[in-house]
PDB file of N, CA and C in Angstrom:
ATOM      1  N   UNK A   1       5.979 -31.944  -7.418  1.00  0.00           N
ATOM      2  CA  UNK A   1       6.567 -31.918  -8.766  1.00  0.00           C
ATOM      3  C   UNK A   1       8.034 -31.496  -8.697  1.00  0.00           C
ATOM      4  N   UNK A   2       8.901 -32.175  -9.742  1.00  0.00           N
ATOM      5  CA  UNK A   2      10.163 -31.941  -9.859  1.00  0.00           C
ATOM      6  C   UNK A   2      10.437 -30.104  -9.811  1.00  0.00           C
ATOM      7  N   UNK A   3      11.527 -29.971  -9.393  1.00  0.00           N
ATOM      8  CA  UNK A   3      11.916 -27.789  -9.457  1.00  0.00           C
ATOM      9  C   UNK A   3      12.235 -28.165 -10.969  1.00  0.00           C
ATOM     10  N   UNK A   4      11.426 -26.586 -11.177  1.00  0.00           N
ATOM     11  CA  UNK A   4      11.865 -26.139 -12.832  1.00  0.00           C
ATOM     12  C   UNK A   4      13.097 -26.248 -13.380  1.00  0.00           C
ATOM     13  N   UNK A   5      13.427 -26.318 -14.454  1.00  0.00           N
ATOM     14  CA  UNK A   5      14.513 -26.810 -14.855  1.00  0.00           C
ATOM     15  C   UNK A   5      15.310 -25.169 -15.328  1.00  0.00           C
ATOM     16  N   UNK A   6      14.002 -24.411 -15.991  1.00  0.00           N
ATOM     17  CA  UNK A   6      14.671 -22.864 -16.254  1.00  0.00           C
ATOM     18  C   UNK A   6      13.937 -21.903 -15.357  1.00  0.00           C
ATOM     19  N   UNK A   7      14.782 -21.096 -14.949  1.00  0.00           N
ATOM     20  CA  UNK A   7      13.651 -20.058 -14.273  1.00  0.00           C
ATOM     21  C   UNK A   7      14.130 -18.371 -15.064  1.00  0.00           C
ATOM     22  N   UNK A   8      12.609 -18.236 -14.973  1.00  0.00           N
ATOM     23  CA  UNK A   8      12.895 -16.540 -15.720  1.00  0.00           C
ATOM     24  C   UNK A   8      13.264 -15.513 -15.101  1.00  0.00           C
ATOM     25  N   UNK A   9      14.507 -15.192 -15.245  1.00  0.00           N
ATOM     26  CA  UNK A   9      15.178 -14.057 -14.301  1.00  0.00           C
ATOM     27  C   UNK A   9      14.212 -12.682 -13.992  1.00  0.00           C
ATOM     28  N   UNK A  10      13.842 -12.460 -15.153  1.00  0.00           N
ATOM     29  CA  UNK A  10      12.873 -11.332 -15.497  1.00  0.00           C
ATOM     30  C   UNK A  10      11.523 -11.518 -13.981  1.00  0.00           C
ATOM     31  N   UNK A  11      11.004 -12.806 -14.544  1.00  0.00           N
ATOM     32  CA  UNK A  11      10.075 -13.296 -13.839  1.00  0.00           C
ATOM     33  C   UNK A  11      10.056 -13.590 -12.187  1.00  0.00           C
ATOM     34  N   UNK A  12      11.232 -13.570 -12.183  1.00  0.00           N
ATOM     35  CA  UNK A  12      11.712 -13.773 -10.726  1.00  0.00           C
ATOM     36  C   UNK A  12      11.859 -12.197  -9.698  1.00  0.00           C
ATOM     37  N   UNK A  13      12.223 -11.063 -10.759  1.00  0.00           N
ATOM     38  CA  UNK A  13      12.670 -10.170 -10.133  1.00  0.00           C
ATOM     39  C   UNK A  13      11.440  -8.860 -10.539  1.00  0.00           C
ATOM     40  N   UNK A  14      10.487  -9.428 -11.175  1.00  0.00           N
ATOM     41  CA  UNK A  14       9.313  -8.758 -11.285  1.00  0.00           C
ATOM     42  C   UNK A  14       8.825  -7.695  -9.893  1.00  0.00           C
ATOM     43  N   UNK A  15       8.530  -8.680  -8.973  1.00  0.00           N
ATOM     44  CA  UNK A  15       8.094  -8.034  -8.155  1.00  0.00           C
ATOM     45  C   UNK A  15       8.940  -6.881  -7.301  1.00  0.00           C
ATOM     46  N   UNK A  16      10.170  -6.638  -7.628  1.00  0.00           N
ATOM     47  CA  UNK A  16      10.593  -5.607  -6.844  1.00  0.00           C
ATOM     48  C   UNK A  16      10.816  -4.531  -7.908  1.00  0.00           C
ATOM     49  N   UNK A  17      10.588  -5.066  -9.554  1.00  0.00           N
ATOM     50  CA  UNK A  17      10.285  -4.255 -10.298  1.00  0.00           C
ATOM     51  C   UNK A  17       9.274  -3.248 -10.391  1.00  0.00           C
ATOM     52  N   UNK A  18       7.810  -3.908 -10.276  1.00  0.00           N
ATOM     53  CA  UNK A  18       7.082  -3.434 -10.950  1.00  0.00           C
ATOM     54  C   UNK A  18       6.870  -1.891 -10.701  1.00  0.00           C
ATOM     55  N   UNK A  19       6.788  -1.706  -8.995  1.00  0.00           N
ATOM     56  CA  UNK A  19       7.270  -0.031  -8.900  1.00  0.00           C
ATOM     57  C   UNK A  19       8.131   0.758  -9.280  1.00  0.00           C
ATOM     58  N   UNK A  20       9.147   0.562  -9.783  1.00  0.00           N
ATOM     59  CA  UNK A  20      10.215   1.210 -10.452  1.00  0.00           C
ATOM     60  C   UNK A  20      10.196   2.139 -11.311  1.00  0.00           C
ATOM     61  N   UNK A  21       9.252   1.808 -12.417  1.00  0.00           N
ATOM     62  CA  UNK A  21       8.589   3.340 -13.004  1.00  0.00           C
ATOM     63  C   UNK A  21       8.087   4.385 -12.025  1.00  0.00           C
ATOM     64  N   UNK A  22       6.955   4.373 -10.958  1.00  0.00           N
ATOM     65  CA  UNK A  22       6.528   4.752 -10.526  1.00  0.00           C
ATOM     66  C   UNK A  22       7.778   5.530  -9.572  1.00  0.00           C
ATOM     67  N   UNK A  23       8.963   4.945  -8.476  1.00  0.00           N
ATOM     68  CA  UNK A  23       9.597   5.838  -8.229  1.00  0.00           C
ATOM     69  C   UNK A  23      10.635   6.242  -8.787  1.00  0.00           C
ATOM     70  N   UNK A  24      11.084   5.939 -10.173  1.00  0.00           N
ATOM     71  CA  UNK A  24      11.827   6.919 -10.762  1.00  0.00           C
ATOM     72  C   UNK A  24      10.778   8.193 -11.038  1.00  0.00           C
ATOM     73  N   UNK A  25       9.784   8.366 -11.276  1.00  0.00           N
ATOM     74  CA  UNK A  25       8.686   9.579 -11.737  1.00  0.00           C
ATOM     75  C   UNK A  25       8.821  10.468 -10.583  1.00  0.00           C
ATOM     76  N   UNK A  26       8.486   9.553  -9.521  1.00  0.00           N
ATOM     77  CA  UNK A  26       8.626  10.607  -7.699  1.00  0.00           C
ATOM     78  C   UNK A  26       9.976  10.782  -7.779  1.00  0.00           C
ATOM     79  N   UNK A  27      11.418  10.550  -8.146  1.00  0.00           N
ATOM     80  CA  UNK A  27      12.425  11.337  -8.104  1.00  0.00           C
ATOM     81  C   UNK A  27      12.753  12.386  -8.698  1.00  0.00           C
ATOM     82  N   UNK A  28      12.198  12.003 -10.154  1.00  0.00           N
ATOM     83  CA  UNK A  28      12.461  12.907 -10.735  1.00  0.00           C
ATOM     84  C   UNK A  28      11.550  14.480 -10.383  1.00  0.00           C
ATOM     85  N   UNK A  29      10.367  14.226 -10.598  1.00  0.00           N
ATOM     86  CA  UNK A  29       9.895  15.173  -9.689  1.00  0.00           C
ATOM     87  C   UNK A  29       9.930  16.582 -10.254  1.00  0.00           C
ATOM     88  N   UNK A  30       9.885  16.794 -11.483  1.00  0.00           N
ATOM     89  CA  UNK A  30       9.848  17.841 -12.649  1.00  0.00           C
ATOM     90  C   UNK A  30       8.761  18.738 -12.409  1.00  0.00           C
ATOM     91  N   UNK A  31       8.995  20.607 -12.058  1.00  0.00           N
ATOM     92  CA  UNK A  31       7.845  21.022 -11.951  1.00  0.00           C
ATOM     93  C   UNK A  31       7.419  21.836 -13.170  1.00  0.00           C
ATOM     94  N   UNK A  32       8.537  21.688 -13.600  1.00  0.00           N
ATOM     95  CA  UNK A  32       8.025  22.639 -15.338  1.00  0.00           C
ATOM     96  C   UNK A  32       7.006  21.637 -16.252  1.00  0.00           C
ATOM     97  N   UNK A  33       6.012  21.791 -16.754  1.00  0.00           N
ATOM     98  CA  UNK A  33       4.865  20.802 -17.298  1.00  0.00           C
ATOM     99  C   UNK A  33       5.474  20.658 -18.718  1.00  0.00           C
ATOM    100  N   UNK A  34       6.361  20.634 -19.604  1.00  0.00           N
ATOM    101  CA  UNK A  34       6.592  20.230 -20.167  1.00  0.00           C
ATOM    102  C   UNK A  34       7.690  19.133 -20.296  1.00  0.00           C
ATOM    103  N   UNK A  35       8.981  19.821 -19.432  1.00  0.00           N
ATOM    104  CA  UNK A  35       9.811  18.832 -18.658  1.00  0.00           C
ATOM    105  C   UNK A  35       9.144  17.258 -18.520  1.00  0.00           C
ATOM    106  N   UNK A  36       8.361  17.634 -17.554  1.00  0.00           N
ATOM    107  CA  UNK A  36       7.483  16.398 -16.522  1.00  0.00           C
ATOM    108  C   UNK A  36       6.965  15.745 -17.609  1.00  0.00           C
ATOM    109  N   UNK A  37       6.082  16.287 -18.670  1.00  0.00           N
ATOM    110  CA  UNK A  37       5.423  15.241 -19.609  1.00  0.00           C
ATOM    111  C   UNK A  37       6.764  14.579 -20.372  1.00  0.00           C
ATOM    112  N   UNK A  38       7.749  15.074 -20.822  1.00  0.00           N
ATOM    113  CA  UNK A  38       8.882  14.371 -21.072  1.00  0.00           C
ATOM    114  C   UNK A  38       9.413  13.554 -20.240  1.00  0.00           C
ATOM    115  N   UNK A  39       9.088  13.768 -19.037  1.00  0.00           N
ATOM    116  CA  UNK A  39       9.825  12.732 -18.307  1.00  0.00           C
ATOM    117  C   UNK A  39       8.801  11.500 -17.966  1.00  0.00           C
ATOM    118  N   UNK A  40       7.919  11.921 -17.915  1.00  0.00           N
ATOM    119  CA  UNK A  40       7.095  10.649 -17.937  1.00  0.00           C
ATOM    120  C   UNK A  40       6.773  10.140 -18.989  1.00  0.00           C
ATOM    121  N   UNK A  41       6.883  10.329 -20.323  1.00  0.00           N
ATOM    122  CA  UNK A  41       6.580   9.863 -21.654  1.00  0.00           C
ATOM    123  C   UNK A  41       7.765   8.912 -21.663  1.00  0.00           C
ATOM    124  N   UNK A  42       9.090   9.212 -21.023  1.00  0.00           N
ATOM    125  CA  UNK A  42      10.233   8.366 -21.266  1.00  0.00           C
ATOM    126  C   UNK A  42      10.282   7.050 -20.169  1.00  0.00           C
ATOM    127  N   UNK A  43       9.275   7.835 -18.793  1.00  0.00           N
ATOM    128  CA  UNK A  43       9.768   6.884 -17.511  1.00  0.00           C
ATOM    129  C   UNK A  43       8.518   5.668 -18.029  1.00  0.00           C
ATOM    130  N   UNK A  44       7.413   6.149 -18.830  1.00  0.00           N
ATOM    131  CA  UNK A  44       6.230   5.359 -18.931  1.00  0.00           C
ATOM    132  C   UNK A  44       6.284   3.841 -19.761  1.00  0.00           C
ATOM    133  N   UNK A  45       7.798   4.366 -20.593  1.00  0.00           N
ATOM    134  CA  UNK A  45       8.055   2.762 -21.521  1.00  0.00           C
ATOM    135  C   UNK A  45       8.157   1.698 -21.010  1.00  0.00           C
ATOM    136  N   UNK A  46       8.027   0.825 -21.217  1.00  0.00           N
ATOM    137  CA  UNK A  46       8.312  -0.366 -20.531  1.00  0.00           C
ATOM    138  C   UNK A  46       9.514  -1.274 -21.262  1.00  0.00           C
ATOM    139  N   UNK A  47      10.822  -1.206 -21.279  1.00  0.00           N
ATOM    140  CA  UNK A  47      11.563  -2.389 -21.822  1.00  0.00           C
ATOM    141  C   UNK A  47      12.030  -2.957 -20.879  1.00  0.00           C
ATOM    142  N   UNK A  48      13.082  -3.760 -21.298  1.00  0.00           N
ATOM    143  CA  UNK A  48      13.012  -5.236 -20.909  1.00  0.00           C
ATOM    144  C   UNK A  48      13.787  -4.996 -19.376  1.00  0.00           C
ATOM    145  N   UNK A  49      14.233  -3.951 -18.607  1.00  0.00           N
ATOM    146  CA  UNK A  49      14.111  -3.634 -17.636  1.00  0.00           C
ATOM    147  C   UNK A  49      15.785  -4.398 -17.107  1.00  0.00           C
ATOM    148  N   UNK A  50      16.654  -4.796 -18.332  1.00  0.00           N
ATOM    149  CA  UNK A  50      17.611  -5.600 -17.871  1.00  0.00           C
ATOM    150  C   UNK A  50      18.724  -4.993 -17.034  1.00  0.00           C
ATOM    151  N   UNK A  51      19.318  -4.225 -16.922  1.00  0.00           N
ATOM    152  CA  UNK A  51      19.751  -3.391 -16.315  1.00  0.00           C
ATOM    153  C   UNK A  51      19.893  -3.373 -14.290  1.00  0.00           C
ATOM    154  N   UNK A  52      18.042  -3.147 -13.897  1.00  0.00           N
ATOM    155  CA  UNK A  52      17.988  -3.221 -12.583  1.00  0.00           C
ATOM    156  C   UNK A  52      17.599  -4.904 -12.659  1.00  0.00           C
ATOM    157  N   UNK A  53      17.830  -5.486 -13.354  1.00  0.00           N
ATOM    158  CA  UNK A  53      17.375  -7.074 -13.415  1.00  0.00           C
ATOM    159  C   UNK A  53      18.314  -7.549 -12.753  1.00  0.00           C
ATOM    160  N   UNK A  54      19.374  -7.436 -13.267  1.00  0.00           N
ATOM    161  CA  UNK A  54      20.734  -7.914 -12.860  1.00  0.00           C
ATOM    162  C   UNK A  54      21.381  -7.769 -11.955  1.00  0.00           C
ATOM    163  N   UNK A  55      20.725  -6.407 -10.985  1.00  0.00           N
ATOM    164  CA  UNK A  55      21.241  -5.716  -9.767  1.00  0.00           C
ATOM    165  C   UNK A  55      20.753  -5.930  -8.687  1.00  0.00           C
ATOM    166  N   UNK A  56      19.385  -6.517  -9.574  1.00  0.00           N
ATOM    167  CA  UNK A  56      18.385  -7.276  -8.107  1.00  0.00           C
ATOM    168  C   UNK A  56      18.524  -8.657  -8.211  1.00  0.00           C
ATOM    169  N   UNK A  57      18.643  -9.390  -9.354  1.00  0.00           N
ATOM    170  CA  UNK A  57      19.330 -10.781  -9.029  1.00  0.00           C
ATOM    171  C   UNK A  57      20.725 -10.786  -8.064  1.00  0.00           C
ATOM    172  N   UNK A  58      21.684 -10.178  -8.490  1.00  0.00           N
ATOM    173  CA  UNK A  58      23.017 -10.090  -7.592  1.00  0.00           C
ATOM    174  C   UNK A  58      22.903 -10.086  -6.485  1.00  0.00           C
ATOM    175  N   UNK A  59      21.857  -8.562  -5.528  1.00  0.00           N
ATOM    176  CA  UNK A  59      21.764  -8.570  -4.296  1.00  0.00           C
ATOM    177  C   UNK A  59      20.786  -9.911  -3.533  1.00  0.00           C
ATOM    178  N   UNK A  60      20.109 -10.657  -4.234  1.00  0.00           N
ATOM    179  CA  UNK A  60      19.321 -11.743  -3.890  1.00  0.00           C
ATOM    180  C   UNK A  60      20.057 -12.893  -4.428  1.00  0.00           C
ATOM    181  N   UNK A  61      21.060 -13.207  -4.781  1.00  0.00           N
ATOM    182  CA  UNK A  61      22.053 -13.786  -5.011  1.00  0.00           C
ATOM    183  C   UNK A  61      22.884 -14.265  -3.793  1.00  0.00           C
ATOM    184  N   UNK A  62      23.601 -12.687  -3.618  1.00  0.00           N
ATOM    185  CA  UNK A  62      24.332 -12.721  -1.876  1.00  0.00           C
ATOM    186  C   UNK A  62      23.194 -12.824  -0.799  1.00  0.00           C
ATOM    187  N   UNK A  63      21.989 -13.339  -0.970  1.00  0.00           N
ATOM    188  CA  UNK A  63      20.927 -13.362   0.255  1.00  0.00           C
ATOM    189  C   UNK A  63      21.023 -12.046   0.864  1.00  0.00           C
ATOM    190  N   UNK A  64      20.416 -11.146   0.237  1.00  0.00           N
ATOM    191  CA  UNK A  64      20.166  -9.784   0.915  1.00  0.00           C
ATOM    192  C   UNK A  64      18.526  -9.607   1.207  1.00  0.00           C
ATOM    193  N   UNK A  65      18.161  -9.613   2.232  1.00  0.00           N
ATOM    194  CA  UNK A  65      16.713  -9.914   2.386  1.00  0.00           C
ATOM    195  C   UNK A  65      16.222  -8.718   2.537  1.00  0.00           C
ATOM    196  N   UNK A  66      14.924  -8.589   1.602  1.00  0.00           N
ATOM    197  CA  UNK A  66      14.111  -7.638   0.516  1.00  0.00           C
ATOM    198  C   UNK A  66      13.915  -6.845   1.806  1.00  0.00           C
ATOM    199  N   UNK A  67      13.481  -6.885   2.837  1.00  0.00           N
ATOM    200  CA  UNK A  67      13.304  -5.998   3.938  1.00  0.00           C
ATOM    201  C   UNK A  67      14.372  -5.271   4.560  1.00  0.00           C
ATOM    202  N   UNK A  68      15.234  -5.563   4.156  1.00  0.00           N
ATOM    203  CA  UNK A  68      16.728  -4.796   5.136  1.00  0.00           C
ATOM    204  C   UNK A  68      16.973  -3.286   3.933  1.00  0.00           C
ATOM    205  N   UNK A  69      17.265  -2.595   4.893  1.00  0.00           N
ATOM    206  CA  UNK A  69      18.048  -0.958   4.304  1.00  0.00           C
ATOM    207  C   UNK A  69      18.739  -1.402   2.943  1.00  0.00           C
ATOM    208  N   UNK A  70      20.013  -2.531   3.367  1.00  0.00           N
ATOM    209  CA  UNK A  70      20.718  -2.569   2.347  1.00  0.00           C
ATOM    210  C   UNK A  70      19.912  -3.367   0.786  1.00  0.00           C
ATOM    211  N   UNK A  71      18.563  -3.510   0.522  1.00  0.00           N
ATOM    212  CA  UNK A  71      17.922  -4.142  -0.729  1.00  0.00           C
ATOM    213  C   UNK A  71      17.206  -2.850  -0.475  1.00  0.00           C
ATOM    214  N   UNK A  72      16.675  -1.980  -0.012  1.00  0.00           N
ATOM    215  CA  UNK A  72      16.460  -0.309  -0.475  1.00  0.00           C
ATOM    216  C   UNK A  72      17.453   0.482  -1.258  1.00  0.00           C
ATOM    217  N   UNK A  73      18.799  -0.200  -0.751  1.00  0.00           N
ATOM    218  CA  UNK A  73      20.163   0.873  -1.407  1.00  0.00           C
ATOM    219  C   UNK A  73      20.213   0.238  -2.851  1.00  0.00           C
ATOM    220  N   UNK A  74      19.791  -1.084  -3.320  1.00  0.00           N
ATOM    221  CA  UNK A  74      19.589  -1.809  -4.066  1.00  0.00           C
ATOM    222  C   UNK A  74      18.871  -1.455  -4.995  1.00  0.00           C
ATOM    223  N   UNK A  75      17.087  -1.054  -4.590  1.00  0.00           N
ATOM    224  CA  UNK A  75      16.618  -1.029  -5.400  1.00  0.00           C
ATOM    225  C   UNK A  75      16.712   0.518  -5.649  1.00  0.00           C
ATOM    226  N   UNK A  76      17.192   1.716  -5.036  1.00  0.00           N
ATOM    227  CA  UNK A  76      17.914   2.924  -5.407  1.00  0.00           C
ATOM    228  C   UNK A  76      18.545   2.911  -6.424  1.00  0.00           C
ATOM    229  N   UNK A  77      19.571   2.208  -6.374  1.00  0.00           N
ATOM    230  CA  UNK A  77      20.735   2.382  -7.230  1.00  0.00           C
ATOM    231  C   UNK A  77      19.807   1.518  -8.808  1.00  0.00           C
ATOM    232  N   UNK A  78      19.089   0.719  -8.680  1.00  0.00           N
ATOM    233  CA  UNK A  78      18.336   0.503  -9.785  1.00  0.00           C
ATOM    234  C   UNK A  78      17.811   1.702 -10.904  1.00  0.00           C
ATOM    235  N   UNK A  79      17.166   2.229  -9.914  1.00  0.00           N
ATOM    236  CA  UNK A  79      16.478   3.753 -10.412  1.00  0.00           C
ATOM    237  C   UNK A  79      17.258   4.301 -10.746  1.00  0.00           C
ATOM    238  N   UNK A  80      18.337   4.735  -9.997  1.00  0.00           N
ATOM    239  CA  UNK A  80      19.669   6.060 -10.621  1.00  0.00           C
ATOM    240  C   UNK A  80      19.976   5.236 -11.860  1.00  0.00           C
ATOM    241  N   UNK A  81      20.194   3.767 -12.019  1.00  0.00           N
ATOM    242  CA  UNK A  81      20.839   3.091 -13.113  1.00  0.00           C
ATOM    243  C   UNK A  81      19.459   3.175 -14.373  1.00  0.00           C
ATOM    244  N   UNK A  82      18.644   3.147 -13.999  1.00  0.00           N
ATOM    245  CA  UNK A  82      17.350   3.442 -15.058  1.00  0.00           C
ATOM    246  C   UNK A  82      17.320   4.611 -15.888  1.00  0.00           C
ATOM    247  N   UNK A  83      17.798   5.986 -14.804  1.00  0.00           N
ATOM    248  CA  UNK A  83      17.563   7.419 -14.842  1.00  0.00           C
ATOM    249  C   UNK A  83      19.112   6.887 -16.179  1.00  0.00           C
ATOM    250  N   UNK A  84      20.004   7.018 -16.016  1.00  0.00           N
ATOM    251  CA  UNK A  84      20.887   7.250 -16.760  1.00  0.00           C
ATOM    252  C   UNK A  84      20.970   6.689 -17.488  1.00  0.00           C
ATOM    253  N   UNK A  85      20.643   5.519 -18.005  1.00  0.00           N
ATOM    254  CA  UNK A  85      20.032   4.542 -18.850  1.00  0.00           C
ATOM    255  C   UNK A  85      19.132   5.163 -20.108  1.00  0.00           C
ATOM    256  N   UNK A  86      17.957   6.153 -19.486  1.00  0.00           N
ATOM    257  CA  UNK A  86      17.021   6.651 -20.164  1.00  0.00           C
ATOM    258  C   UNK A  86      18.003   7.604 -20.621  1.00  0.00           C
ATOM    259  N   UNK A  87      18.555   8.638 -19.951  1.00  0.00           N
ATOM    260  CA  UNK A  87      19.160   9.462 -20.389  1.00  0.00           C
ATOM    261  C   UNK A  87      19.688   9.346 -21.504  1.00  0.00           C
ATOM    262  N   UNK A  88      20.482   8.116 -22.020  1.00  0.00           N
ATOM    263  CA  UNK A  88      21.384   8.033 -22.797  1.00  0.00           C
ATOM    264  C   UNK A  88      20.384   7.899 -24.195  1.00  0.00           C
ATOM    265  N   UNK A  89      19.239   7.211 -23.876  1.00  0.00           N
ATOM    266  CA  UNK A  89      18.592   7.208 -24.610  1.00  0.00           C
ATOM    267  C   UNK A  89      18.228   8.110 -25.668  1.00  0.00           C
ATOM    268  N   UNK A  90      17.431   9.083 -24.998  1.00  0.00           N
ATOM    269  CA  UNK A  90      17.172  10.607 -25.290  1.00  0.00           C
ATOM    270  C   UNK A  90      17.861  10.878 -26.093  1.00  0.00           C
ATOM    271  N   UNK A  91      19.293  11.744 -25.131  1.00  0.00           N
ATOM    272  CA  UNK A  91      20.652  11.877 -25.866  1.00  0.00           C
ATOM    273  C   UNK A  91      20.953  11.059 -27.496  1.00  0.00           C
ATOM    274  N   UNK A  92      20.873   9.676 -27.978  1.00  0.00           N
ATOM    275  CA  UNK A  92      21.060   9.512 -28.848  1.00  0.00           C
ATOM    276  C   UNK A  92      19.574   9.912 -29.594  1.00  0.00           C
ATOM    277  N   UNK A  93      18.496  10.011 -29.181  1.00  0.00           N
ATOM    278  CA  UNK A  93      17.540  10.169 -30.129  1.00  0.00           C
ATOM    279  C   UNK A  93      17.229  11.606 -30.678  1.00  0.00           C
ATOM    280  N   UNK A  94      18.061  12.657 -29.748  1.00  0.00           N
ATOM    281  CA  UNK A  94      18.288  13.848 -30.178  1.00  0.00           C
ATOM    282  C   UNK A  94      19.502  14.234 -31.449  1.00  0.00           C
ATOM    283  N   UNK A  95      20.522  12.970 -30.968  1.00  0.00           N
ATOM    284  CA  UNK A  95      21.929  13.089 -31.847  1.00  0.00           C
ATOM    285  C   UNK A  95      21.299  12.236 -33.123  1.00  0.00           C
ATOM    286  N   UNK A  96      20.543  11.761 -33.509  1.00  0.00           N
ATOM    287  CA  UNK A  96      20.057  10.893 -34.145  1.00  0.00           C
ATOM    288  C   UNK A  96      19.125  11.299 -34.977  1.00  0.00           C
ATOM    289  N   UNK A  97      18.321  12.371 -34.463  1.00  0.00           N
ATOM    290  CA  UNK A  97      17.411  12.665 -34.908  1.00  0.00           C
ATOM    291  C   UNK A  97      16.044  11.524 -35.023  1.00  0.00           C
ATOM    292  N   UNK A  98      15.873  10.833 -34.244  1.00  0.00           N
ATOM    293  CA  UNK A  98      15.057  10.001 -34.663  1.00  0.00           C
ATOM    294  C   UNK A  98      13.392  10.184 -34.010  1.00  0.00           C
ATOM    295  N   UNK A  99      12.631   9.580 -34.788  1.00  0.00           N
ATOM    296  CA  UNK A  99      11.149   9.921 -34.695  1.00  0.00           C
ATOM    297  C   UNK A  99      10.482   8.457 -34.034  1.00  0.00           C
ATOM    298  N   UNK A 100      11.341   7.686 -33.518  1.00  0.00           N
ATOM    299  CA  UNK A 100      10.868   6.523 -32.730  1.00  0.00           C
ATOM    300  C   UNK A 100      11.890   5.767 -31.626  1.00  0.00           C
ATOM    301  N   UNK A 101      11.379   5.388 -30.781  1.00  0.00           N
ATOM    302  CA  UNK A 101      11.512   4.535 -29.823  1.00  0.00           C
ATOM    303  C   UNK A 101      11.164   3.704 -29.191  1.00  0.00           C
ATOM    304  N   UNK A 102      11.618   2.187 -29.473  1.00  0.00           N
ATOM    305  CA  UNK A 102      10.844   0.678 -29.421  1.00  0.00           C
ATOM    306  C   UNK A 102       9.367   1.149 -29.665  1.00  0.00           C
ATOM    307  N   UNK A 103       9.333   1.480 -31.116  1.00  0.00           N
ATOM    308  CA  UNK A 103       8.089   1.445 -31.899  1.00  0.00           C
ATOM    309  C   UNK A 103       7.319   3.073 -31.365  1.00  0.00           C
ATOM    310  N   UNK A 104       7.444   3.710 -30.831  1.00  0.00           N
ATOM    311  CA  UNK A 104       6.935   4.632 -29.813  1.00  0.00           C
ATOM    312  C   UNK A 104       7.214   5.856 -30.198  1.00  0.00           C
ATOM    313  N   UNK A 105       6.421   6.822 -30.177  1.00  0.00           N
ATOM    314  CA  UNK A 105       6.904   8.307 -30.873  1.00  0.00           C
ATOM    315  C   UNK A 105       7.980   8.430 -29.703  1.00  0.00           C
ATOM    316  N   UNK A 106       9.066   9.058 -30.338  1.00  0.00           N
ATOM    317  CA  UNK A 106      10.139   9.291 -29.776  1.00  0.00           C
ATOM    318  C   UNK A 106       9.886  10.728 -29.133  1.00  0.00           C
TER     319      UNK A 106
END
């Protein structure tokens, strides 16, 4: 069959996604139990993830093959870009005062 005509970026870069919640949680690594449930209530959302989307298309772009150190430094810098990402989040939902997030008790 003819190659697809669109391909889903999202869909494409899934798989080096899908752990990404999981080790931003092991970085963060919070031992105060209230901290930690905050941090996992925030790491547990799921949006549209565009952010490390774009960082893992780029490095698979320049043919950086998923096994080498340098697509680890890759999918690192994803996470730090997630972590601060969320952060900002927070931050406005505190300045904001708000009682939700993408539908979600804030």
């Amino acid at each position: 069959p003819p190659p697809p005509r669109h391909v889903d970026p999202f869909k494409f870069a899934e798989p080096d996604l899908r752990p990404l919640s999981d080790s931003i949680k092991d970085l963060v690594g919070i031992d105060h139990p209230v901290l930690n449930k905050v941090a996992r209530h925030f790491f547990d959302m799921q949006g549209k993830r565009f952010r490390p989307t774009i960082l893992l298309l780029v490095s698979q772009a320049l043919g950086t093959p998923r096994d080498s150190p340098e697509f680890a430094k890759q999918k690192r810098l994803c996470e730090i870009n997630e972590m601060i990402h969320t952060a900002s989040l927070i931050h406005d939902d505190v300045i904001d005062i708000a009682d939700t997030r993408r539908g979600t008790r804030a």
